[in-house]
Protein backbone atom coordinates (compact mmCIF):
# COMPACT_ATOMS: atom_id res chain seq x y z
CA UNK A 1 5.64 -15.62 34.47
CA UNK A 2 8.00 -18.12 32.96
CA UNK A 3 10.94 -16.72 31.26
CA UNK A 4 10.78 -19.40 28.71
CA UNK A 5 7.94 -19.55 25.86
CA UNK A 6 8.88 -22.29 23.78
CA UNK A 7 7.85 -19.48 20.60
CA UNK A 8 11.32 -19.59 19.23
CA UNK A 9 11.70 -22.90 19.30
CA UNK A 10 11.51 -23.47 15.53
CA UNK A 11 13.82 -20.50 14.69
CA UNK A 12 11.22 -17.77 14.32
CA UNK A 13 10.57 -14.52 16.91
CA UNK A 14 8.10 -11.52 17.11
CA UNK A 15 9.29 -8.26 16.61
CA UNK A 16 7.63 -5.40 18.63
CA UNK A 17 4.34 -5.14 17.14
CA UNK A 18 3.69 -8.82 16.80
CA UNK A 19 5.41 -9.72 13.40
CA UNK A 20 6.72 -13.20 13.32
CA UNK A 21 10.29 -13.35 11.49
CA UNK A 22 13.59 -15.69 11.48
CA UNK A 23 16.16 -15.37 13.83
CA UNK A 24 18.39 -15.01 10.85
CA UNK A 25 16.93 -11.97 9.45
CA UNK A 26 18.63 -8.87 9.10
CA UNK A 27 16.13 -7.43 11.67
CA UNK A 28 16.57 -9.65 14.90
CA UNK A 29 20.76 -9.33 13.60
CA UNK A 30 20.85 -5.24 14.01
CA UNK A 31 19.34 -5.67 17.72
CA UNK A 32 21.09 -8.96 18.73
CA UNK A 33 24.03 -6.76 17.85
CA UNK A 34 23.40 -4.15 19.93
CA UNK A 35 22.48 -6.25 22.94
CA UNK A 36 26.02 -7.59 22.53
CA UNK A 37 26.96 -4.77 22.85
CA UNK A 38 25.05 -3.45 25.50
CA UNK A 39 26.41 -6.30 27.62
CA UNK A 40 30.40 -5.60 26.19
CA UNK A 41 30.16 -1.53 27.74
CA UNK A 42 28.70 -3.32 31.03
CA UNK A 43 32.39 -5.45 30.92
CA UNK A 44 33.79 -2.50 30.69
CA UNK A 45 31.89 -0.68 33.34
CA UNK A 46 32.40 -3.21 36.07
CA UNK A 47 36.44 -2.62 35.50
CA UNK A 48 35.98 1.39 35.42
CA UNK A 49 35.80 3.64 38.82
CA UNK A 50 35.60 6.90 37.63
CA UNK A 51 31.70 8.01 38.49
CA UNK A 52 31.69 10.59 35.73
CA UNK A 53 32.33 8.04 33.17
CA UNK A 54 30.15 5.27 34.54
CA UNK A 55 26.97 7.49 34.64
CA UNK A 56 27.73 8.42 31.03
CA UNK A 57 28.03 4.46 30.23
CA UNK A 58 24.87 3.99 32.20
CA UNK A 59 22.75 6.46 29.89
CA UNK A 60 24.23 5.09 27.21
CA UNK A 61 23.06 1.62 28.08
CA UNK A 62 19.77 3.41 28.81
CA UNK A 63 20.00 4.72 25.10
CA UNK A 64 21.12 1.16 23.24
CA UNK A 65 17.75 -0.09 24.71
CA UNK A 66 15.62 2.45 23.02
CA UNK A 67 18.12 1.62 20.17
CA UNK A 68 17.43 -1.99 19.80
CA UNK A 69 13.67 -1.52 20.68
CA UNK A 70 13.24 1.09 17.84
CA UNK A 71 15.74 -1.87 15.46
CA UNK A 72 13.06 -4.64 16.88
CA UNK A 73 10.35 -2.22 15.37
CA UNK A 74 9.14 -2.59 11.88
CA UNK A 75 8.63 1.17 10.40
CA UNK A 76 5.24 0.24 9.79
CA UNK A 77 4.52 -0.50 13.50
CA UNK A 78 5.81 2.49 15.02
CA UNK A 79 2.47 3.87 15.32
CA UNK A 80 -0.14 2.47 16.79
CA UNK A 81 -3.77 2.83 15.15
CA UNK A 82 -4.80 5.38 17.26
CA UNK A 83 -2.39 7.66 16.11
CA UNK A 84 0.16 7.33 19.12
CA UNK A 85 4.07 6.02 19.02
CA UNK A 86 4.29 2.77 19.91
CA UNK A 87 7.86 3.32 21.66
CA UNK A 88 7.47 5.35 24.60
CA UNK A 89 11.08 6.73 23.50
CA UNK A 90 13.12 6.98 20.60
CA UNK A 91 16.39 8.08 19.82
CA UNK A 92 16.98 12.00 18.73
CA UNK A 93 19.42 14.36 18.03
CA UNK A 94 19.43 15.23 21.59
CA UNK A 95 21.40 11.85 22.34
CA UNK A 96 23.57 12.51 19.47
CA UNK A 97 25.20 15.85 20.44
CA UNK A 98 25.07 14.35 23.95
CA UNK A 99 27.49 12.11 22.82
CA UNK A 100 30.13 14.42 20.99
CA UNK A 101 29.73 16.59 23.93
CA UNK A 102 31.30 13.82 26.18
CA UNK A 103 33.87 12.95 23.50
CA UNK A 104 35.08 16.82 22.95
CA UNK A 105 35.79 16.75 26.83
CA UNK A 106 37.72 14.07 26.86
CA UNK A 107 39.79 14.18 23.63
CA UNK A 108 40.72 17.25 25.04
CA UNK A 109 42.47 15.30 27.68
CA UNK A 110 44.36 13.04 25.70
CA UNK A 111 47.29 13.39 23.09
CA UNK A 112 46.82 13.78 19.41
CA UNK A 113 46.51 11.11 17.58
CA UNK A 114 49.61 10.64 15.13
CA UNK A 115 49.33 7.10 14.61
CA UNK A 116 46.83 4.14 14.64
CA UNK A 117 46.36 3.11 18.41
CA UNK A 118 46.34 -0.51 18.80
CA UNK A 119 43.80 -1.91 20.74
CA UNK A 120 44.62 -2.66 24.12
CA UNK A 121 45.57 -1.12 27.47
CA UNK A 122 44.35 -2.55 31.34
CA UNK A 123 40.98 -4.18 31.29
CA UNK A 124 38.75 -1.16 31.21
CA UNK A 125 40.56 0.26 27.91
CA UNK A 126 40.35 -3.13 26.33
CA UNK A 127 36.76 -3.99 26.47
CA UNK A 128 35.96 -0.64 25.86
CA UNK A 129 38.15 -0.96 22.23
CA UNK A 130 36.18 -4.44 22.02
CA UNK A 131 33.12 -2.60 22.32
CA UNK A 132 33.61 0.02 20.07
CA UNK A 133 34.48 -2.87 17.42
CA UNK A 134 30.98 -4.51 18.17
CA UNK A 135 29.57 -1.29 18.04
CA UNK A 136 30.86 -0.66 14.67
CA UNK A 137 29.23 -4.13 13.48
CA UNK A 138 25.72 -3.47 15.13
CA UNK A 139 25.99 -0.23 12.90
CA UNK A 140 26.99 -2.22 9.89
CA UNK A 141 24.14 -4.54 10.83
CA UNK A 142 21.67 -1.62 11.09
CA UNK A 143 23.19 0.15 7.33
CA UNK A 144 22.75 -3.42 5.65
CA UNK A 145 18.94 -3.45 7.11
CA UNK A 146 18.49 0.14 6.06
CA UNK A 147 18.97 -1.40 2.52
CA UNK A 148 16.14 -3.57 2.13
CA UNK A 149 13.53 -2.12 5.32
CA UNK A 150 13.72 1.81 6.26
CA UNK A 151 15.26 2.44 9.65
CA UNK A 152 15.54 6.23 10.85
CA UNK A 153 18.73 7.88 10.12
CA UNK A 154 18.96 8.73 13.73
CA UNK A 155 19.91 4.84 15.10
CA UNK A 156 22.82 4.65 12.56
CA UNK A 157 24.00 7.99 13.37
CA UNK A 158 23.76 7.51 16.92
CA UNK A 159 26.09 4.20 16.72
CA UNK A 160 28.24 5.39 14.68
CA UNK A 161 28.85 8.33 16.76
CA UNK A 162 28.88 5.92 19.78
CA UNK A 163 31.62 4.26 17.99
CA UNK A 164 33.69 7.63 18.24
CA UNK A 165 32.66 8.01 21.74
CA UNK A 166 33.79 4.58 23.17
CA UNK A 167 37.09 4.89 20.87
CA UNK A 168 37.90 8.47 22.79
CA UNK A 169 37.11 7.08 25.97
CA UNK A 170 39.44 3.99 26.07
CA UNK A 171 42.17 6.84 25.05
CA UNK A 172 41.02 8.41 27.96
CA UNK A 173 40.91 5.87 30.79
CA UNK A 174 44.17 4.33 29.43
CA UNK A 175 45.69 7.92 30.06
CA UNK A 176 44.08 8.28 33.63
CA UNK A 177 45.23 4.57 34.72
CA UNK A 178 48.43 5.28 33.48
CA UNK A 179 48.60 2.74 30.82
CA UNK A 180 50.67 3.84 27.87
CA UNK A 181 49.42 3.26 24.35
CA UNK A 182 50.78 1.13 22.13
CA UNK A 183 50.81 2.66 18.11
CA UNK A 184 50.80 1.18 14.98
CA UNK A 185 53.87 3.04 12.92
CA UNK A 186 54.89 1.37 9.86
CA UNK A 187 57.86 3.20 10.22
CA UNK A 188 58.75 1.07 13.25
CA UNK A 189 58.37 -2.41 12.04
């Protein structure tokens, strides 16, 4: 099987389910964004070495795929005609509370915030602020479908969650590398 198709070659893809749409649709957007960033927390992982944190990365990566297929998935495609889900997996609450499990651990570990942190740090740190920016767009990208096609509540509030998550854990790896954080005090301009 050839990994090219020539389909797309006039702009247009399918969406899961077989729906033929532009490449500039709001649609193909919201997942394109979260393959980007998908790819950014795999940056990040390949400068991390703490094997707590990259299994929780590598769920998460597991989770941004069920994302984007569910975001490649016209609501009216979900099920198939005999009644069954069309996506093997989808994302739940489950996933959710995962996350701010993860994140209550390690904000415990870090300072209180006082001020805005600016992004930055070693190389893990940094593309993990970097990927908490993307992730913030892919949400945007997924609210500003929501508005003209119905996506479950679920995918925005698991980004935007995510969002928290990967903004926590640059905090934390900065702190257990050793790399001081750098604030934004108006106070101190």
């Amino acid at each position: 099987m050839k990994i090219y198709t020539k389909t797309g070659d006039k702009g247009q893809t399918a969406l899961y389910g077989g729906t033929r749409v532009s490449k500039a649709s709001a649609r193909v957007d919201s997942y394109g964004n979260i393959d980007e960033l998908n790819s950014f927390i795999g940056i990040a992982k390949s400068h991390i070495e703490d094997e707590e944190v990259l299994r929780q990365l590598k769920k998460i990566q597991f989770d941004l795929f069920t994302v984007g297929s569910e975001a490649a998935t016209p609501v009216d495609k979900l099920m198939l005609a005999n009644g069954k889900s069309r996506l093997p997996l989808v994302i739940s609450d489950t996933e959710i509370e995962e996350l701010e499990n993860w994140m209550d651990v390690f904000d415990e570990k870090v300072e209180p915030l006082q001020y805005f942190i600016l992004p930055g740090g070693g190389k893990p740190a940094t593309f993990l602020h970097a990927a908490r920016t993307i992730c913030r767009r892919a949400e945007r990208s997924l609210v500003f479908l929501n508005e003209s096609e119905e996506v479950r509540p679920e995918l925005i509030k698991y980004l935007n969650r995510l969002s928290d998550y990967l903004f926590v854990l640059a905090r934390y790896i900065s702190k257990i590398n050793n790399e001081p954080e750098e604030y934004w005090n108006p106070n101190e301009r």
